[in-house]
N, C-alpha and C. Protein backbone atom coordinates (compact mmCIF):
# COMPACT_ATOMS: atom_id res chain seq x y z
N UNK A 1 5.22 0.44 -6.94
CA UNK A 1 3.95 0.40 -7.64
C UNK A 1 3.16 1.66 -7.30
N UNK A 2 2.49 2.09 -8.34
CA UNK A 2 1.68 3.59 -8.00
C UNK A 2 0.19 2.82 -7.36
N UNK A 3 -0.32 3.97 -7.42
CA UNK A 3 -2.01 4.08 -6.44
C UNK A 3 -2.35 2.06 -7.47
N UNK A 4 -3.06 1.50 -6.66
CA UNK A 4 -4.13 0.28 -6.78
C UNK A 4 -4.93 0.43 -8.03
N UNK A 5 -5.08 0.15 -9.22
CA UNK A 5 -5.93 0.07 -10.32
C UNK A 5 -7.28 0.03 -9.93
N UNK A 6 -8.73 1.03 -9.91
CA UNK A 6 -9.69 0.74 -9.54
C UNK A 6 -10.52 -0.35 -10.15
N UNK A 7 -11.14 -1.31 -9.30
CA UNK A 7 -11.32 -2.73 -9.58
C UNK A 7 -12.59 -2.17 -8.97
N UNK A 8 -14.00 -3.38 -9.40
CA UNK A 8 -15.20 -3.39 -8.63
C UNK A 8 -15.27 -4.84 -8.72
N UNK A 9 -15.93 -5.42 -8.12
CA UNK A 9 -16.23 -7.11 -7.61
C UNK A 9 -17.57 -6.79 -7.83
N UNK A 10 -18.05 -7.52 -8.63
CA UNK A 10 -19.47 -7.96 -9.51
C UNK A 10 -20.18 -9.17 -8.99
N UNK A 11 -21.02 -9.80 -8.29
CA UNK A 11 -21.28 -10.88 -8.00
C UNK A 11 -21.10 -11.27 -9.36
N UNK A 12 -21.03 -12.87 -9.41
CA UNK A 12 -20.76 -13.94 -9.98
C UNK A 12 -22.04 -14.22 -10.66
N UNK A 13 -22.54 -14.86 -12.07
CA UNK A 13 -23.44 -15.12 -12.59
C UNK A 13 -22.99 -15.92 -13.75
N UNK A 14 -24.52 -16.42 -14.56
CA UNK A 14 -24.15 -17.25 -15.33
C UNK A 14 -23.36 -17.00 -16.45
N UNK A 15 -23.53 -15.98 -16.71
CA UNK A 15 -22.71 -15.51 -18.01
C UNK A 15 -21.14 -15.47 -17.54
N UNK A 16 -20.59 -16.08 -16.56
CA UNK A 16 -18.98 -15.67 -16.03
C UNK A 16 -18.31 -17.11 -16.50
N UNK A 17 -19.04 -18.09 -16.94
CA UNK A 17 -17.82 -19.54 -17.54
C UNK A 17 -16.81 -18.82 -17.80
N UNK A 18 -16.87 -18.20 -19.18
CA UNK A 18 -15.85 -17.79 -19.90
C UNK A 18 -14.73 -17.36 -19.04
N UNK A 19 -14.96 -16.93 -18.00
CA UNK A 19 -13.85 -16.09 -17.38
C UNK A 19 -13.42 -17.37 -16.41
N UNK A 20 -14.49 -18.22 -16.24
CA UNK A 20 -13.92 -19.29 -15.24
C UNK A 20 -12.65 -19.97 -16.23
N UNK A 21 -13.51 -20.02 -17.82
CA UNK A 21 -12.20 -21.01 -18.43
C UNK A 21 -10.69 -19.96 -18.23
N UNK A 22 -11.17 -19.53 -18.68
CA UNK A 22 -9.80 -18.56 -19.02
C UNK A 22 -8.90 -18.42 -17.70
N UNK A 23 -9.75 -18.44 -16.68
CA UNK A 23 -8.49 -18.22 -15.32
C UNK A 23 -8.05 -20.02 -15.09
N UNK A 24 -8.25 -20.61 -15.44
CA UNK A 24 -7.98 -22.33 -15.69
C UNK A 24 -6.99 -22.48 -16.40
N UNK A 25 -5.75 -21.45 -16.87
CA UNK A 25 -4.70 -21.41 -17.35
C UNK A 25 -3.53 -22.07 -16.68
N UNK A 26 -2.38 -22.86 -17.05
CA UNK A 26 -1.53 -23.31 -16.20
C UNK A 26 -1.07 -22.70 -15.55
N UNK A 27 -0.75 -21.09 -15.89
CA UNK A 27 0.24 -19.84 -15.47
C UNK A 27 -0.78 -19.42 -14.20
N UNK A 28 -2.01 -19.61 -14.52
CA UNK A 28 -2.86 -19.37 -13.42
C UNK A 28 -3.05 -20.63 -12.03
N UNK A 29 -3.21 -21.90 -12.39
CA UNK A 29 -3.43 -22.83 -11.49
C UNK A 29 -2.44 -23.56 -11.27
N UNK A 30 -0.91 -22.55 -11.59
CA UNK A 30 0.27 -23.98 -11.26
C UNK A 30 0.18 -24.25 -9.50
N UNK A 31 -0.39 -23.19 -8.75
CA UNK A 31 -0.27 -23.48 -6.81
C UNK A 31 -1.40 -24.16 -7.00
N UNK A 32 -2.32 -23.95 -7.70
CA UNK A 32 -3.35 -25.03 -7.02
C UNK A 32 -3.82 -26.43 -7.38
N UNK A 33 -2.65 -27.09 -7.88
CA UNK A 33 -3.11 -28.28 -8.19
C UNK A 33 -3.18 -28.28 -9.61
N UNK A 34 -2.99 -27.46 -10.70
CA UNK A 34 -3.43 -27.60 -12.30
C UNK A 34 -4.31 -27.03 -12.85
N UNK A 35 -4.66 -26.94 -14.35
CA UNK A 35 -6.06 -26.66 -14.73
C UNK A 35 -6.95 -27.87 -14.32
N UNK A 36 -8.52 -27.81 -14.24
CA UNK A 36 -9.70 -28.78 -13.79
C UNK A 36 -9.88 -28.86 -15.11
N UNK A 37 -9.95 -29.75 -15.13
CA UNK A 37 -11.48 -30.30 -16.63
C UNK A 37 -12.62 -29.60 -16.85
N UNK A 38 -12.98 -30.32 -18.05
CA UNK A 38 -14.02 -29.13 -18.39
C UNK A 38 -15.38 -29.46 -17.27
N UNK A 39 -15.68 -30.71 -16.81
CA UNK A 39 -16.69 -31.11 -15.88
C UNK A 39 -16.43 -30.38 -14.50
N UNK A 40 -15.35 -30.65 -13.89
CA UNK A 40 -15.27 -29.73 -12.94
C UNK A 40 -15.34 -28.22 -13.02
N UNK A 41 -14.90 -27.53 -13.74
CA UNK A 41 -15.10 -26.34 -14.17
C UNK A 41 -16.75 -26.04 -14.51
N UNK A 42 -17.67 -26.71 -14.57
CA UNK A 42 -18.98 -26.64 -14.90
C UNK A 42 -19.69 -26.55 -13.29
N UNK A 43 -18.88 -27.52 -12.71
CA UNK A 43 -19.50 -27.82 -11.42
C UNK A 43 -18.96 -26.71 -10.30
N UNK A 44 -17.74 -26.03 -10.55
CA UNK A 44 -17.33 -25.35 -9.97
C UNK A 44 -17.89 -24.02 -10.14
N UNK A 45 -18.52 -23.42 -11.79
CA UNK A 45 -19.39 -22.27 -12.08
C UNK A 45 -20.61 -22.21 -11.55
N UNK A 46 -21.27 -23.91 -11.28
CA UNK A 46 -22.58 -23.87 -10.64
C UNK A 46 -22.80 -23.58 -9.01
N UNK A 47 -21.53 -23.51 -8.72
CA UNK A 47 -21.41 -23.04 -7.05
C UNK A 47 -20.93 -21.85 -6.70
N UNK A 48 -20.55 -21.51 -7.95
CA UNK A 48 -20.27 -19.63 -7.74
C UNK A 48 -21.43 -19.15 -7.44
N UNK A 49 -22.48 -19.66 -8.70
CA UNK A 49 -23.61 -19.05 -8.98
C UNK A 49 -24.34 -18.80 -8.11
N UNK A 50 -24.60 -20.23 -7.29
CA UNK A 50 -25.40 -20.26 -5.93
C UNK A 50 -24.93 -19.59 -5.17
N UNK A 51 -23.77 -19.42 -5.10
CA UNK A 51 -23.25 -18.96 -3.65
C UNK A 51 -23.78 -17.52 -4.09
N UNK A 52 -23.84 -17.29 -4.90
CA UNK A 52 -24.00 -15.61 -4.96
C UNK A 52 -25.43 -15.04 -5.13
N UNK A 53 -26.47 -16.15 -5.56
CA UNK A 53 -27.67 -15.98 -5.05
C UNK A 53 -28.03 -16.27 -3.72
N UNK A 54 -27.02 -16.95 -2.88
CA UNK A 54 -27.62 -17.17 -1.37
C UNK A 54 -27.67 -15.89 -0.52
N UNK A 55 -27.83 -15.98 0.65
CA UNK A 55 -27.32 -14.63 1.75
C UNK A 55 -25.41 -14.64 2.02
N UNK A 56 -25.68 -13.27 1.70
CA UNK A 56 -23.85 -13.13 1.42
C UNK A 56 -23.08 -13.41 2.81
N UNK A 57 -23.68 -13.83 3.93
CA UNK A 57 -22.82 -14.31 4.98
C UNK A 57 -22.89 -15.95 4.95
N UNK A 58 -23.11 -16.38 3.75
CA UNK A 58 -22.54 -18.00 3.30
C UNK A 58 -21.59 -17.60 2.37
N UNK A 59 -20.83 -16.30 2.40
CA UNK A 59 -20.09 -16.27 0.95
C UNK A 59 -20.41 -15.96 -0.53
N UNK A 60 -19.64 -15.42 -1.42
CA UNK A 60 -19.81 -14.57 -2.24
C UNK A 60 -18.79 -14.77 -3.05
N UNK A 61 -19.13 -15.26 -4.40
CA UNK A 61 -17.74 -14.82 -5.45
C UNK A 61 -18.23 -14.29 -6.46
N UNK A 62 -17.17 -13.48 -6.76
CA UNK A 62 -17.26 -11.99 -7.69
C UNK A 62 -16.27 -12.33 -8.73
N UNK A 63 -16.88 -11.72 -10.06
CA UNK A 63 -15.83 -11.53 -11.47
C UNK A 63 -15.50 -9.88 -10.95
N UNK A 64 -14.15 -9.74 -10.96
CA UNK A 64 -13.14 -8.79 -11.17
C UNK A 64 -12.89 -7.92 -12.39
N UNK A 65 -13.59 -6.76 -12.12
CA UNK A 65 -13.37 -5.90 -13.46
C UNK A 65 -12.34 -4.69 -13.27
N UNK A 66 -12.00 -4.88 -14.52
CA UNK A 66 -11.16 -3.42 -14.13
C UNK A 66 -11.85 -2.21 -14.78
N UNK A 67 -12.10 -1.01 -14.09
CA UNK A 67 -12.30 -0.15 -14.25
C UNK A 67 -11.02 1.04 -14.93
N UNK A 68 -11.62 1.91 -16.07
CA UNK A 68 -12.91 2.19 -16.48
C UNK A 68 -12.71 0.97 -17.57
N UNK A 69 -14.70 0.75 -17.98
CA UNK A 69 -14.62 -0.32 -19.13
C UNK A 69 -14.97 -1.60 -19.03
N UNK A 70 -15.03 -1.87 -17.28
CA UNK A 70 -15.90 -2.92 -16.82
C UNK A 70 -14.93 -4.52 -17.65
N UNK A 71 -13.59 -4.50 -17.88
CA UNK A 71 -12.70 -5.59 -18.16
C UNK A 71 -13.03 -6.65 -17.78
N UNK A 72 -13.56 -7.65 -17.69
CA UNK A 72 -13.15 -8.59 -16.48
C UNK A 72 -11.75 -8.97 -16.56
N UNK A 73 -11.45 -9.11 -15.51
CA UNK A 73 -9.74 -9.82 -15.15
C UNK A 73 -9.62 -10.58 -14.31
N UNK A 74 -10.54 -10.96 -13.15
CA UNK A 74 -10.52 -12.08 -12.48
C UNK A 74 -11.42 -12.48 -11.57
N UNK A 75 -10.92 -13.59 -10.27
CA UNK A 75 -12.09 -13.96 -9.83
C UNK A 75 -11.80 -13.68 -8.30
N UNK A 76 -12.86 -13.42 -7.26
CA UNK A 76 -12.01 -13.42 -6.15
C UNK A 76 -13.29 -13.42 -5.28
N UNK A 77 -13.59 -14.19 -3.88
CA UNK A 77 -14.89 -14.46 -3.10
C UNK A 77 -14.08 -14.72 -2.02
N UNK A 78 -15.28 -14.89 -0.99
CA UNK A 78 -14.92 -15.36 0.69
C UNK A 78 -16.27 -16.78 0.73
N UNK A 79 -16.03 -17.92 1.63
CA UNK A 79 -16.65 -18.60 2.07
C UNK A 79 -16.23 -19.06 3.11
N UNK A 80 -17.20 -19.44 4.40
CA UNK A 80 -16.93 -20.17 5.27
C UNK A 80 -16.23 -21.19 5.36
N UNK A 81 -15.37 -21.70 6.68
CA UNK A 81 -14.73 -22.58 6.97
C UNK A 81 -13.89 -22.55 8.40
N UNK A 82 -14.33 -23.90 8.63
CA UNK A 82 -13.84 -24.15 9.79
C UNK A 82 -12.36 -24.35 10.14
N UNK A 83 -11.40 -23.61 10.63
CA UNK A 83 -9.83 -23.74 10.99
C UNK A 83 -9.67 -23.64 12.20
N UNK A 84 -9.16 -24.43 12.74
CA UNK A 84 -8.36 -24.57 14.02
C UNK A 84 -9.42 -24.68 15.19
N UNK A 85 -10.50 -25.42 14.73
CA UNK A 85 -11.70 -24.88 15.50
C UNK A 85 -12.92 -23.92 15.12
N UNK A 86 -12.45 -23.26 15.04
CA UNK A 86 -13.16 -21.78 14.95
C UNK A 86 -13.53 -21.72 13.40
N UNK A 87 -14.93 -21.40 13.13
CA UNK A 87 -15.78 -20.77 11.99
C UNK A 87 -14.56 -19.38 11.33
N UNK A 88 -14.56 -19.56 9.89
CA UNK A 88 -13.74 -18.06 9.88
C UNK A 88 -14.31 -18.11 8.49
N UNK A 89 -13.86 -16.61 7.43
CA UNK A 89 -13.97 -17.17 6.43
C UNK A 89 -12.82 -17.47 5.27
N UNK A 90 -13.15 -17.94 4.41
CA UNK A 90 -11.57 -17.91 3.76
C UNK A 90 -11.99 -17.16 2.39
N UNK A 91 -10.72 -16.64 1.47
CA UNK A 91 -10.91 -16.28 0.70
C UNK A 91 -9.31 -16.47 -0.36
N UNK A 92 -9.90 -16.34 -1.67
CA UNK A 92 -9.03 -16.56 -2.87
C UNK A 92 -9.33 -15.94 -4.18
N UNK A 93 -8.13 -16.07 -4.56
CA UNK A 93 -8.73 -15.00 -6.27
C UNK A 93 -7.64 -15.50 -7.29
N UNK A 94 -8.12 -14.81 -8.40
CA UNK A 94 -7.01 -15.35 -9.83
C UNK A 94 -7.36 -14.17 -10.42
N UNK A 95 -6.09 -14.21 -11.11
CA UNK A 95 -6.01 -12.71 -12.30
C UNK A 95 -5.43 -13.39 -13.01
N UNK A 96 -6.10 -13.22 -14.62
CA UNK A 96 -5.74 -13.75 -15.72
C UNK A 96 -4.26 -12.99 -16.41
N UNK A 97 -3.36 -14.27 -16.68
CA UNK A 97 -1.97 -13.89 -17.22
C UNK A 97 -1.97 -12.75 -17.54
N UNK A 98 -2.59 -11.39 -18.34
CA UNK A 98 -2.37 -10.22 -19.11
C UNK A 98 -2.64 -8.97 -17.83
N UNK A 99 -3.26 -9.47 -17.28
CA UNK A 99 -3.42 -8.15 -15.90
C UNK A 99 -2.65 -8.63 -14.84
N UNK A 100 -1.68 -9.28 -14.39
CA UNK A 100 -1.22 -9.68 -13.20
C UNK A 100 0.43 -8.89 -13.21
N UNK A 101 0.64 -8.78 -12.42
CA UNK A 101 1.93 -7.98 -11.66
C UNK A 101 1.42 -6.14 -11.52
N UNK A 102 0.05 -5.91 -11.44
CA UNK A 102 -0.36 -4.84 -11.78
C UNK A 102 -1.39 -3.95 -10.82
N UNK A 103 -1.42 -4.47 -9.50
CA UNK A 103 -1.95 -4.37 -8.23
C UNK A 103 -3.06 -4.74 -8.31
N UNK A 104 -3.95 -5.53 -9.26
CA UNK A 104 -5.23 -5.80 -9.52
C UNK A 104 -5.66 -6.67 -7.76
N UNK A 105 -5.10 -7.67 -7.97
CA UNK A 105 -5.07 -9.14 -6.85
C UNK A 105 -5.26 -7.92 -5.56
N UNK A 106 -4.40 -7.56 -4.98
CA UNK A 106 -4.80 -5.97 -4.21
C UNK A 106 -6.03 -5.38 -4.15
N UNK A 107 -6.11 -5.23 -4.93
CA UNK A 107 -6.95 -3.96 -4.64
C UNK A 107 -8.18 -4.71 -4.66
N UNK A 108 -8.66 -5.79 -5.84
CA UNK A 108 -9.80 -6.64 -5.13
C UNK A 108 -9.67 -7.54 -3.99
N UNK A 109 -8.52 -7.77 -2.87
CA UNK A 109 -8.68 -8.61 -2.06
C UNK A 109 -8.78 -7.30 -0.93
N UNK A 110 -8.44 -6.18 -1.60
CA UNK A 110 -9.20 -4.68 -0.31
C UNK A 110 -10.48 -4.70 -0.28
N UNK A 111 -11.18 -4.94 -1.67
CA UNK A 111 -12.70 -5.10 -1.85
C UNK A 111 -13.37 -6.35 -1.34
N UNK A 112 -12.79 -7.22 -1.76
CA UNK A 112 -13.26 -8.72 -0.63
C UNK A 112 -13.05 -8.40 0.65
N UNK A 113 -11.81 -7.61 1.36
CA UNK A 113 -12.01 -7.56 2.89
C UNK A 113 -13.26 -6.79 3.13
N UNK A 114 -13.77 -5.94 2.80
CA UNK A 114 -14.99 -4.66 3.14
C UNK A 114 -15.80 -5.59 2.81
N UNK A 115 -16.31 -6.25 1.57
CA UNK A 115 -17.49 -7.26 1.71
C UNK A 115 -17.72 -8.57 2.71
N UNK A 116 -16.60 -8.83 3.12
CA UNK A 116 -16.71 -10.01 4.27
C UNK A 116 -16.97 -9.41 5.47
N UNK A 117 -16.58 -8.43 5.65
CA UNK A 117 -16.98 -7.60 7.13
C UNK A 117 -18.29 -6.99 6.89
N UNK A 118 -18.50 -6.50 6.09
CA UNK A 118 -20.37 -6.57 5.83
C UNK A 118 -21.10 -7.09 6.18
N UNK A 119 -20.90 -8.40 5.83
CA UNK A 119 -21.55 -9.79 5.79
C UNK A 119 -21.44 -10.02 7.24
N UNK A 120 -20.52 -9.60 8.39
CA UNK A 120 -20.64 -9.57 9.70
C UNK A 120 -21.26 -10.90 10.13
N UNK A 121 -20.61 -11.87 9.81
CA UNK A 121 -20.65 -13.42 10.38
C UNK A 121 -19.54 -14.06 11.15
N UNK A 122 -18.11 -13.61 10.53
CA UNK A 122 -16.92 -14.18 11.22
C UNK A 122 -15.94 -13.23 11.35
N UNK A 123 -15.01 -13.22 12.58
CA UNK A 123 -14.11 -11.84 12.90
C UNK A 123 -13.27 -12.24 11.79
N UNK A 124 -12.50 -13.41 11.35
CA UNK A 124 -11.47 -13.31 10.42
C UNK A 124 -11.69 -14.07 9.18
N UNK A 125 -10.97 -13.12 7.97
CA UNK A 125 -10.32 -13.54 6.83
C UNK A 125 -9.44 -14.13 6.62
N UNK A 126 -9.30 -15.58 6.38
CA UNK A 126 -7.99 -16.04 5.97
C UNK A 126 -8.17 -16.12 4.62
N UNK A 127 -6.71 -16.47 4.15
CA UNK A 127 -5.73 -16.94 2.71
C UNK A 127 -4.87 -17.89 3.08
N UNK A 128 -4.59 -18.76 2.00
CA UNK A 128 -3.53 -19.65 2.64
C UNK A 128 -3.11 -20.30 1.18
N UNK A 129 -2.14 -19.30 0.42
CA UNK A 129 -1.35 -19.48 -0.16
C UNK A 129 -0.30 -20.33 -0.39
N UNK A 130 0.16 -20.95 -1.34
CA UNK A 130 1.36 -21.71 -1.14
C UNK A 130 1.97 -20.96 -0.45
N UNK A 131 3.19 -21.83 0.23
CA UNK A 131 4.75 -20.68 0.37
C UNK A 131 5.36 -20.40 -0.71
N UNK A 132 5.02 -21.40 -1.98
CA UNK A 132 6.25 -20.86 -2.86
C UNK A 132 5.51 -19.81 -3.66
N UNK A 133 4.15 -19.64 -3.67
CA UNK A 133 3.51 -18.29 -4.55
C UNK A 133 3.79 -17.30 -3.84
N UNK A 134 4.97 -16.61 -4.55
CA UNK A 134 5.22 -15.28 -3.84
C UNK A 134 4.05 -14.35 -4.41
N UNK A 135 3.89 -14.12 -5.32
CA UNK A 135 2.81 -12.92 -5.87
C UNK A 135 1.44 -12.98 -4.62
N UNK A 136 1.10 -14.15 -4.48
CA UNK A 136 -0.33 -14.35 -3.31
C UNK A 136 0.07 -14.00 -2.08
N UNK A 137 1.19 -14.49 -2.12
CA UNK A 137 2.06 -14.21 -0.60
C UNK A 137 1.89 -12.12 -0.12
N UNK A 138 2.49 -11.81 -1.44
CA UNK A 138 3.00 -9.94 -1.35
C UNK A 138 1.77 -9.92 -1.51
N UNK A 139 0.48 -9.93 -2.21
CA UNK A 139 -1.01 -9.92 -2.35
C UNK A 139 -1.34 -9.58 -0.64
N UNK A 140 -1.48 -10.80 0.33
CA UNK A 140 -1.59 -10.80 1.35
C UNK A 140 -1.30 -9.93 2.51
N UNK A 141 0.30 -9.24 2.14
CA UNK A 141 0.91 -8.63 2.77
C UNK A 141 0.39 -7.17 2.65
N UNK A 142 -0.13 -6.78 0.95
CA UNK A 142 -0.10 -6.03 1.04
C UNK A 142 -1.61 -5.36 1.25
N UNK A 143 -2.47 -6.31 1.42
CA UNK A 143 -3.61 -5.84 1.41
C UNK A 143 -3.68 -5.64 3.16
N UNK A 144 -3.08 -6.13 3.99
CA UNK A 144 -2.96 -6.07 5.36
C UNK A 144 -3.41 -7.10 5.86
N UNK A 145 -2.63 -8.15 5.69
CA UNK A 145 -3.20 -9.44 6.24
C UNK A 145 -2.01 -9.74 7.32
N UNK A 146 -2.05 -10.25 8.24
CA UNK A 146 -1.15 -10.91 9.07
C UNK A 146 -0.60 -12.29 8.69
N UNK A 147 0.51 -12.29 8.77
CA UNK A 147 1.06 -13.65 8.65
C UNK A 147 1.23 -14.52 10.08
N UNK A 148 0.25 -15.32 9.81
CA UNK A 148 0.50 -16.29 11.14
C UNK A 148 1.23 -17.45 11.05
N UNK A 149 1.94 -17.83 10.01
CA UNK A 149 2.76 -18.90 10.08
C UNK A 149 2.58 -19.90 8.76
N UNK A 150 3.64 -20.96 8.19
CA UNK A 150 3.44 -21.66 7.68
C UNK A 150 2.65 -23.38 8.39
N UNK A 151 1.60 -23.98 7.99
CA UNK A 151 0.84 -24.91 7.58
C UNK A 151 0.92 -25.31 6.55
N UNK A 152 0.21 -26.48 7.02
CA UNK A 152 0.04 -27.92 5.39
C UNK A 152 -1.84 -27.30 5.26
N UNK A 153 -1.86 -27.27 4.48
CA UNK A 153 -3.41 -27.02 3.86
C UNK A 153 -3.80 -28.02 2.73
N UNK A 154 -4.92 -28.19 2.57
CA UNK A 154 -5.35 -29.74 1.97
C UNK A 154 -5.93 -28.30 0.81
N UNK A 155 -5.65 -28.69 -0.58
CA UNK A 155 -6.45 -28.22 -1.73
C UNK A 155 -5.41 -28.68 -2.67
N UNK A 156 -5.66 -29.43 -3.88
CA UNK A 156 -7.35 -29.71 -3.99
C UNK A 156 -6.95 -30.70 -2.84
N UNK A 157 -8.67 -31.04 -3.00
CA UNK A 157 -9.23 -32.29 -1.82
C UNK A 157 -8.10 -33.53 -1.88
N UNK A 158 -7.48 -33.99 -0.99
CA UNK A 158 -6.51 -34.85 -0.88
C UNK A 158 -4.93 -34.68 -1.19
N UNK A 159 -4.69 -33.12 -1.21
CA UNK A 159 -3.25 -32.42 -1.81
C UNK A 159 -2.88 -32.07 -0.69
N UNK A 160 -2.38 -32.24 -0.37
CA UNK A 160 -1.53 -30.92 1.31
C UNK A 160 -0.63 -30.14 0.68
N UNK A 161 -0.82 -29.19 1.04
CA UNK A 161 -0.05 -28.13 0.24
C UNK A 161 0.90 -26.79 1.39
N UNK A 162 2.46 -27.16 1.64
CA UNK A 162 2.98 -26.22 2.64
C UNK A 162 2.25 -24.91 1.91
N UNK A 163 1.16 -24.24 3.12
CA UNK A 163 0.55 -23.00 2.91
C UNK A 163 1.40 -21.84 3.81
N UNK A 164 1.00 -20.23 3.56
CA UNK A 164 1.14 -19.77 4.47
C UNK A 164 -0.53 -19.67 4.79
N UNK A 165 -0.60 -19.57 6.20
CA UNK A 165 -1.84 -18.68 7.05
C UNK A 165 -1.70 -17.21 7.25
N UNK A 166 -2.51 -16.64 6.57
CA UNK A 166 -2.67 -15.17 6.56
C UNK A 166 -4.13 -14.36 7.12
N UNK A 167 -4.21 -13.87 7.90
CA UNK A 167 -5.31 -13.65 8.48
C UNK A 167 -5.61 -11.79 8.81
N UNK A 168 -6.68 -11.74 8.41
CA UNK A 168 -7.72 -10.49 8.77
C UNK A 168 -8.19 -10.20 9.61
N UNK A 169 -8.29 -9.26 10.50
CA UNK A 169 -9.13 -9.09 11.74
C UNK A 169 -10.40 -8.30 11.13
N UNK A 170 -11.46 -8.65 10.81
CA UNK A 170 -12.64 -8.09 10.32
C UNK A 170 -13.26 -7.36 11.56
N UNK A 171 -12.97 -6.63 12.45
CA UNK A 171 -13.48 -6.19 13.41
C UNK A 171 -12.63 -5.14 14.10
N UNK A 172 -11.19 -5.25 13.53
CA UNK A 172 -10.34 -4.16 13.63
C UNK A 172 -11.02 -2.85 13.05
């Protein structure tokens, strides 16, 4: 793959449904459980929103544009959470079917690492990908995440899902 496609991460606002529906594709949510309904998907845009009017060390999700032309192509944020003990934050993203295999997922999860270390609340970034999503998996790898091992991870709420744990040192 050549140089990373330049991407900018946009906070999240009301005008972003559209992009919420559209990443609600099967090709998009087969690791996570499916597409949501249209109610959840409402309820899930109203917590982007907030989160991105709060203070960005509660977390932040951003529509994914591709540059030049300001595209949107996907979605990708960090929020708190507690693992293994310890406060950290986690983070996730989607690229809609027509931009994916194309270093997009990259190069905004380079831009989510620099905004979570900003935010200077928690030393690490996790991901926790299926095992069988290889694309999130090489995503991980290649943005410089450490692989700490496979886990069961609960998403959605009541799913356990064999994850990998991939982790950031935000302080490196």
């Amino acid at each position: 793959m050549d140089a990373a496609p330049p991407v900018r991460l946009v906070p999240w606002s009301e005008g972003d449904f559209a992009l919420l529906r559209a990443a609600n594709a099967p090709e998009v949510t087969a690791y996570l459980g499916g597409p949501e309904t249209e109610e959840r998907l409402a309820r899930r845009h109203r917590r982007y929103v907030e989160m991105s009017g709060g203070p960005k060390e509660a977390g932040r999700m951003y529509r994914v544009v591709l540059l030049p032309g300001e595209v949107p192509v996907g979605t990708i944020g960090y929020w708190p959470l507690t693992w293994d003990g310890e406060r950290v934050y986690e983070t996730g993203w989607s690229v809609l079917p027509g931009f994916q295999r194309r270093g997009v997922a990259t190069a905004a999860a380079g831009a989510v690492v620099a905004l979570a270390r900003e935010a200077r609340m928690y030393r690490y970034l996790h991901a926790y990908p299926s095992v069988r999503n290889a694309a999130s998996n090489a995503v991980c790898r290649k943005a410089g995440f450490e692989l700490r091992g496979e886990r069961l991870f609960e998403y959605p709420a009541g799913r356990l899902t064999p994850s990998n744990d991939w982790r950031f040192d935000l302080e490196a």
